[in-house]
Protein backbone atom coordinates (compact mmCIF):
# COMPACT_ATOMS: atom_id res chain seq x y z
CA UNK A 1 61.07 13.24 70.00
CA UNK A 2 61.59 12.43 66.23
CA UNK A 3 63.26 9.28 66.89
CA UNK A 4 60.17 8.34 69.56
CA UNK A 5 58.17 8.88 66.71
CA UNK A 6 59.64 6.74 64.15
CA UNK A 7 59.74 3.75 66.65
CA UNK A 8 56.22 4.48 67.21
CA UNK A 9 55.50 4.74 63.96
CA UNK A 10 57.39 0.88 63.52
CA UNK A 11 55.08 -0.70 65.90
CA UNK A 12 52.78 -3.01 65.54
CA UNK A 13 48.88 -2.03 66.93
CA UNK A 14 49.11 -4.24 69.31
CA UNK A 15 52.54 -3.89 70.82
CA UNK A 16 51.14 0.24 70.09
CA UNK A 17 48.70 -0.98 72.79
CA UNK A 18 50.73 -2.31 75.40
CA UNK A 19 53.19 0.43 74.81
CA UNK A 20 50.50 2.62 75.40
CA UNK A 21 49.45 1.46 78.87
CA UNK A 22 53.16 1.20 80.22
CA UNK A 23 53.43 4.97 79.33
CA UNK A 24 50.33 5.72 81.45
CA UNK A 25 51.13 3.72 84.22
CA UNK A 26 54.44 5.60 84.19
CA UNK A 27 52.01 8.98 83.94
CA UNK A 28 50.77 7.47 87.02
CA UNK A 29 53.11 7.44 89.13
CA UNK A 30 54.32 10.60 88.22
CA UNK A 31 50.96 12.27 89.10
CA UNK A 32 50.90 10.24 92.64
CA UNK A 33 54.76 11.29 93.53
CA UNK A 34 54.09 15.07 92.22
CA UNK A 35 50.75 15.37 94.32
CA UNK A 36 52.44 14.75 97.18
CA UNK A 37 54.19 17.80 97.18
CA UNK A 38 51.99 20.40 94.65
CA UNK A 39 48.03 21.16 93.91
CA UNK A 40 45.86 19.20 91.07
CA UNK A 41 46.00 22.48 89.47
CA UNK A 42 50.19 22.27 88.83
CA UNK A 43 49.55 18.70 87.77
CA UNK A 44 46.89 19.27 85.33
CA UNK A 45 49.28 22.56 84.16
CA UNK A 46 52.49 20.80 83.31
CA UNK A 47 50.65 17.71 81.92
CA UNK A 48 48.74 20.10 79.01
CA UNK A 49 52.11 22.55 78.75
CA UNK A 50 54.61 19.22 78.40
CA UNK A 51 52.57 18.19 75.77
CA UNK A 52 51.73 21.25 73.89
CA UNK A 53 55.26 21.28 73.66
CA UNK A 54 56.08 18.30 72.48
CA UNK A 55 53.51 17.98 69.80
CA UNK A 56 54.56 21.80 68.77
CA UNK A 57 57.90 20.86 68.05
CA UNK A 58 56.49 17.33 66.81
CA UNK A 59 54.62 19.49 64.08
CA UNK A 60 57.57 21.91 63.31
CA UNK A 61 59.40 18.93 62.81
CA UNK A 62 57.78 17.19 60.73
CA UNK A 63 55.90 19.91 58.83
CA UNK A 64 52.40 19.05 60.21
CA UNK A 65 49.36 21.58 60.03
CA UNK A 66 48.08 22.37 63.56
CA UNK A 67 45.22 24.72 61.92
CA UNK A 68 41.73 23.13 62.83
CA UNK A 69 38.46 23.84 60.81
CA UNK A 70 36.43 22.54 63.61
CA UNK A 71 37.65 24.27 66.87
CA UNK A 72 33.99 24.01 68.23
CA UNK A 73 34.73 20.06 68.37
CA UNK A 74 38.12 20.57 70.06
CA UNK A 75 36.57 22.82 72.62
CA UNK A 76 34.06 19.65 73.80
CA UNK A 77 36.48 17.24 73.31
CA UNK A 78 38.82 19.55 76.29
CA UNK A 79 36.36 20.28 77.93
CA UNK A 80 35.26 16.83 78.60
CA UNK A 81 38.91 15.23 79.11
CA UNK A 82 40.10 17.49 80.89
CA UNK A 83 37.32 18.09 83.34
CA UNK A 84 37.93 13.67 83.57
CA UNK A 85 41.65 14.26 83.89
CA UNK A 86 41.43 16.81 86.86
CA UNK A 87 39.05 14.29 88.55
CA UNK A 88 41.45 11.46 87.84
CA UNK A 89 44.47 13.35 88.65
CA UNK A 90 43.21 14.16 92.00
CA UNK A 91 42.05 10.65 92.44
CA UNK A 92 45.41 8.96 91.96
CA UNK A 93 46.57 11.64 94.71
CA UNK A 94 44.16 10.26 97.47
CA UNK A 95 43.60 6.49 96.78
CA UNK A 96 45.80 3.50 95.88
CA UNK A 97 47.17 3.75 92.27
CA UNK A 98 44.85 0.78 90.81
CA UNK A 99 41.77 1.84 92.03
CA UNK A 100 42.30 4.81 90.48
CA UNK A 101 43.23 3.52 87.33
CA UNK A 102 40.44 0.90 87.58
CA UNK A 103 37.22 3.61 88.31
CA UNK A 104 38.54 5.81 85.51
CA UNK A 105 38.91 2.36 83.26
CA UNK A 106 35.20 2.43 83.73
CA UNK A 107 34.79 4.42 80.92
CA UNK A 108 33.68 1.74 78.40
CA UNK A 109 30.90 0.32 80.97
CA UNK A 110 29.66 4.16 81.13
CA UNK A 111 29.65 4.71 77.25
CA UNK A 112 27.04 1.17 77.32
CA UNK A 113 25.27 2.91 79.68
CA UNK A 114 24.78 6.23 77.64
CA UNK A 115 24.32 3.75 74.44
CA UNK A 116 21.19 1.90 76.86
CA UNK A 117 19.65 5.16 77.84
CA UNK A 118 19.71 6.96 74.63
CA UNK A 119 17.68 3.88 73.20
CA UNK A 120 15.51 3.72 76.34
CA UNK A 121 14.63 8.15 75.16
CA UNK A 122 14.03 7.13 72.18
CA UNK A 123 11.91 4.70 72.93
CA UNK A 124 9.94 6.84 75.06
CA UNK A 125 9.69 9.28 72.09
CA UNK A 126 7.98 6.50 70.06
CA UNK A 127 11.04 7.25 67.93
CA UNK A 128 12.75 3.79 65.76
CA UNK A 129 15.26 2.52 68.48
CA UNK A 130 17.60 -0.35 68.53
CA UNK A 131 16.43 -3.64 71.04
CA UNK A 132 19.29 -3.10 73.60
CA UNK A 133 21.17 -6.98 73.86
CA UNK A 134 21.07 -8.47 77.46
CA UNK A 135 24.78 -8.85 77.37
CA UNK A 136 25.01 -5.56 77.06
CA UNK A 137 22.89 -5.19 80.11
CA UNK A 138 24.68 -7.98 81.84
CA UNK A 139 28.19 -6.37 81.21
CA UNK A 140 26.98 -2.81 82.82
CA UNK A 141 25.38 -4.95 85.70
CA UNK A 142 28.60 -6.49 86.07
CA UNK A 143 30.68 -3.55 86.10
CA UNK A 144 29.27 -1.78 88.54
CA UNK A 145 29.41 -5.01 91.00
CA UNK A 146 33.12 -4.35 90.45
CA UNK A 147 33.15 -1.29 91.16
CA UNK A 148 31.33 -2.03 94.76
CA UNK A 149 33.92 -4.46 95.31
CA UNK A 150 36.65 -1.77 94.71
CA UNK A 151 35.62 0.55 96.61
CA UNK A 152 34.47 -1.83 99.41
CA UNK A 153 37.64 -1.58 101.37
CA UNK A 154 38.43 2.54 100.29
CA UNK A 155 34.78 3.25 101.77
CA UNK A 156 35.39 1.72 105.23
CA UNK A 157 38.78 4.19 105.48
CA UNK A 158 35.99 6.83 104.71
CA UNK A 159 37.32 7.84 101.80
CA UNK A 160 33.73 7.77 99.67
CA UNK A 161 34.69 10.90 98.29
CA UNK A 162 37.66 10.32 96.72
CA UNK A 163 35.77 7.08 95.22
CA UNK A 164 32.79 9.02 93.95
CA UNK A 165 35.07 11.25 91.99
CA UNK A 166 36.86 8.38 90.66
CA UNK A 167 33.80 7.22 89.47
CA UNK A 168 32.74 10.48 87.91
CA UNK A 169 36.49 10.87 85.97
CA UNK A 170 35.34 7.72 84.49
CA UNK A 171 31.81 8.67 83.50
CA UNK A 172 33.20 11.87 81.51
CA UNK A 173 36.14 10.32 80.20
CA UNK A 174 33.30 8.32 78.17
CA UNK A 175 31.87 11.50 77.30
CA UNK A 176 35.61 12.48 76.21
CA UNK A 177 35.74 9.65 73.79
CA UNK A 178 32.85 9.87 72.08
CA UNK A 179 34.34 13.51 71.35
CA UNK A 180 37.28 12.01 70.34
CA UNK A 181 35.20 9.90 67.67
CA UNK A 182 33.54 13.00 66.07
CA UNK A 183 37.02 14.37 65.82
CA UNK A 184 38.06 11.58 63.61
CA UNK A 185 34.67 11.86 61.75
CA UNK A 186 35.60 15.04 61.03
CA UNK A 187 38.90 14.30 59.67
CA UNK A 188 41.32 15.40 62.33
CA UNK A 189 44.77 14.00 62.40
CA UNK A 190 45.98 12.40 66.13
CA UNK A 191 48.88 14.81 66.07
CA UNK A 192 45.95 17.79 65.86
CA UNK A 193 43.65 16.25 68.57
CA UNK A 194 47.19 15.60 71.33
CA UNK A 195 48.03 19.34 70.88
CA UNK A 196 44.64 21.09 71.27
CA UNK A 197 43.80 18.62 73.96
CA UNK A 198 47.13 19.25 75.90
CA UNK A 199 46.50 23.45 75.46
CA UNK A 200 43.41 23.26 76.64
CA UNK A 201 44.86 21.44 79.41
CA UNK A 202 47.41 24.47 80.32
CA UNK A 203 44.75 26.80 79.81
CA UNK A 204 42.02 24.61 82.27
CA UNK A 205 45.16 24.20 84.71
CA UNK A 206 45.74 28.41 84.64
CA UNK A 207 42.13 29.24 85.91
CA UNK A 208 41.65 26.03 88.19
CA UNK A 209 44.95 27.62 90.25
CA UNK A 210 42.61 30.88 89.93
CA UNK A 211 39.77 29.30 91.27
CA UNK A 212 42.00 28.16 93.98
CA UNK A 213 43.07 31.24 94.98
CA UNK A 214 40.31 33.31 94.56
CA UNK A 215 38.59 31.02 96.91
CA UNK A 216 41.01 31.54 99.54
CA UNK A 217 42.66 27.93 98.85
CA UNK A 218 46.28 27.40 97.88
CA UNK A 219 46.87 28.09 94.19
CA UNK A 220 50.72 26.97 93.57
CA UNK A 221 53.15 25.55 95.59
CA UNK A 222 56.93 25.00 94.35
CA UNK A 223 58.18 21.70 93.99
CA UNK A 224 61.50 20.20 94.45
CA UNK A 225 63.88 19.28 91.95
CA UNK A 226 62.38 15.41 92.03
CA UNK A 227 58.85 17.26 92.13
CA UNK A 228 60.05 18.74 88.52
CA UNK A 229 60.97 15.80 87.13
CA UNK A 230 57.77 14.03 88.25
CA UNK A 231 56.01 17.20 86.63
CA UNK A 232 57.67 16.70 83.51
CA UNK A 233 57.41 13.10 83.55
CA UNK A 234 53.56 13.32 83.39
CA UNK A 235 53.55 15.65 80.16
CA UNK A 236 55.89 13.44 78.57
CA UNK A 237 54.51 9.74 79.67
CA UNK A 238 50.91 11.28 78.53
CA UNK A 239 51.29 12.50 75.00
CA UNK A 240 53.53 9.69 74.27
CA UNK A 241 51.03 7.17 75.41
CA UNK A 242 48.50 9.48 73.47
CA UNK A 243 50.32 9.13 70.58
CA UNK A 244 50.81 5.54 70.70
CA UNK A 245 47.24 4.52 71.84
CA UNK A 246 45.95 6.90 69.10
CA UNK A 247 47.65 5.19 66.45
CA UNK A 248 46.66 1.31 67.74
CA UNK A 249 43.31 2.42 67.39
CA UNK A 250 43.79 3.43 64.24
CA UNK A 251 45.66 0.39 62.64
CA UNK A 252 44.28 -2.11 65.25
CA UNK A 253 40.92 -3.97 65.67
CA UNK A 254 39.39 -2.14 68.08
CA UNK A 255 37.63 -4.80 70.49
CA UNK A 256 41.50 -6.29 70.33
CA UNK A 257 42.98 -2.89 71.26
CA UNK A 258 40.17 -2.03 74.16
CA UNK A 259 41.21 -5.64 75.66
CA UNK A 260 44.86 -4.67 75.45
CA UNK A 261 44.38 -1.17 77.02
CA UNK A 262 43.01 -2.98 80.20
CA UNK A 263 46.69 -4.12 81.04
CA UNK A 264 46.69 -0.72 82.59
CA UNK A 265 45.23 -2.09 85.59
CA UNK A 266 47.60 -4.56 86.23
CA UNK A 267 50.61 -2.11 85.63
CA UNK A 268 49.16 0.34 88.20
CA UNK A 269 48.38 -2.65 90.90
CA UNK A 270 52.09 -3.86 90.58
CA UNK A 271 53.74 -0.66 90.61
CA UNK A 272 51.35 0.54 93.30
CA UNK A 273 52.39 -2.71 95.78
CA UNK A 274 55.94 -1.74 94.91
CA UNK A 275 56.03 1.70 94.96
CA UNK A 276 53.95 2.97 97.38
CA UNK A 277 52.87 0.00 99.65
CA UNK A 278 49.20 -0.32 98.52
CA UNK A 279 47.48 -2.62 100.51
CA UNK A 280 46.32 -6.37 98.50
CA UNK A 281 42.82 -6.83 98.87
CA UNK A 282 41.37 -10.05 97.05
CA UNK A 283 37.80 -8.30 96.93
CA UNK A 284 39.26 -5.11 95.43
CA UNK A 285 41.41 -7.69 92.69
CA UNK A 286 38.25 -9.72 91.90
CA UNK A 287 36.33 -6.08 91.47
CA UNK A 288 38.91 -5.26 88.60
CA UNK A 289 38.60 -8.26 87.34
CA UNK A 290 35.34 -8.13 86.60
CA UNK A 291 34.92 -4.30 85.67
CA UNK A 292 38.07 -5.91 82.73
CA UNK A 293 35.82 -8.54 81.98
CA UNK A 294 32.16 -6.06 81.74
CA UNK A 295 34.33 -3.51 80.03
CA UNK A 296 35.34 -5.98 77.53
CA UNK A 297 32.17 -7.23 77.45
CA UNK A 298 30.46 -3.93 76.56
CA UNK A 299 33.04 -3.19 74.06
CA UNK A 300 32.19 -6.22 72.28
CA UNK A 301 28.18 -6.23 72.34
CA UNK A 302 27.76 -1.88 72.08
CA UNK A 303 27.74 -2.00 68.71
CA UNK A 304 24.60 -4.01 68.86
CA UNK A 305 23.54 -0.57 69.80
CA UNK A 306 25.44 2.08 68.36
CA UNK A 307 24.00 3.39 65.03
């Protein structure tokens, strides 16, 4: 784990980046082999215990302080990603791997669209508000065209479901950001945010498996030895990518680095033809192409908004 670090560390923010989305394409796969044989609930467990873990001994290690001052912040910030997670976890279960990937991607066109109606209240409040930029609008417009054209095929193998809840991981994973950004207002270190993230995510996986049971559904299955190592694998790709993705933003330009995270779409449609036979559909690759190009798009122009 040290030695991860310091290579980490090394990087550049860009090769951070693509480092970044290789680790949570491998996450991905791991959560698509390990739901074939246990609940959301085990997944969402080992991914938050794997990486409390890891950034425990991380902090031991290297002497870090894992006391917060603003645990309220913490609390929305796990609350929101790991609500998104659950969703997104489940998602990568039922559909193929890049659509998945690509409706949680989303998140950026969602956080324009918060951005647009927050100006549009305050408006309405005859409150001083921001004109909102037609790109903007032409970006959100454009991302949810690609969205339509993902889900076009996964709707007629009535699957809607699993595609609304795709969309919805997406919609609070923007919500998870922004919490993410008053967490570095605020002062807190990456290392702090991995390791109360991940612990809320054991704790959320705990009482979802309640839930589960409770409601007369199954709680807990027990894997195989593969279904460990896929288990593990997902705690470990995650906070790694965490960490790395974490630290691009933080050295990196971040229009640059939200371009670069999109390559996560393109590892999760390769690996998915490889690895699990996911069907090519050129509607569903033109959809993510153009959900890349309105994400990109509303990276670049929110700030236009964003006071």
């Amino acid at each position: 784990m040290h030695t991860v670090g310091r290579l980490i560390s090394k990087l550049s923010a860009a090769w951070l980046m693509v480092l970044a989305t290789l680790l949570f394409a491998g996450m991905g796969v791991c959560v698509k082999k390990a739901s074939a044989e246990v609940t959301t609930a085990e997944v969402v467990f080992f991914r938050g215990l794997v990486g409390a873990v890891m950034m425990g001994l991380l902090a031991w290690w290297q002497g870090l302080n894992l006391q917060t001052k603003v645990p309220s912040l913490h609390f929305l910030r796990g609350l929101a990603g790991v609500s998104a997670l659950s969703l997104w976890f489940y998602t990568i279960g039922k559909l193929p791997l890049s659509t998945a990937v690509t409706l949680n991607y989303m998140s950026s066109v969602w956080m324009a669209v918060f951005l647009v109606l927050r100006q549009l209240w305050r408006r309405s409040q005859g409150r001083p508000s921001k004109r909102t930029p037609p790109p903007l609008l032409a970006a959100v417009a454009l991302g949810f065209i690609g969205v339509a054209l993902v889900l076009r095929p996964t709707i007629q193998r009535d699957q809607w479901l699993e595609g609304g809840i795709g969309i919805l991981s997406g919609m609070l994973s923007a919500w998870a950001y922004l919490q993410v950004a008053s967490l570095g207002r605020a002062g807190e270190p990456e290392h702090r945010v991995v390791f109360y993230f991940s612990l809320f995510g054991t704790i959320a996986g705990l009482l979802i498996s309640l839930a589960a049971r409770l409601s007369g559904h199954v709680a807990w299955t027990a894997p195989s030895p593969t279904g460990w190592l896929w288990l593990l694998g997902i705690g470990g790709f995650a906070t790694l990518a965490q960490l790395a993705m974490t630290r691009a933003y933080t050295q990196g330009q971040a229009l640059v680095m939200a371009s670069l995270q999109y390559l996560g779409i393109a590892h999760a449609f390769v690996l998915g033809v490889l690895l699990f036979n996911d069907p090519i559909n050129p509607l569903s690759i033109l959809g993510m192409g153009l959900i890349v190009a309105a994400g990109i798009g509303a990276t670049r122009t929110s700030n236009a908004v964003r006071d």
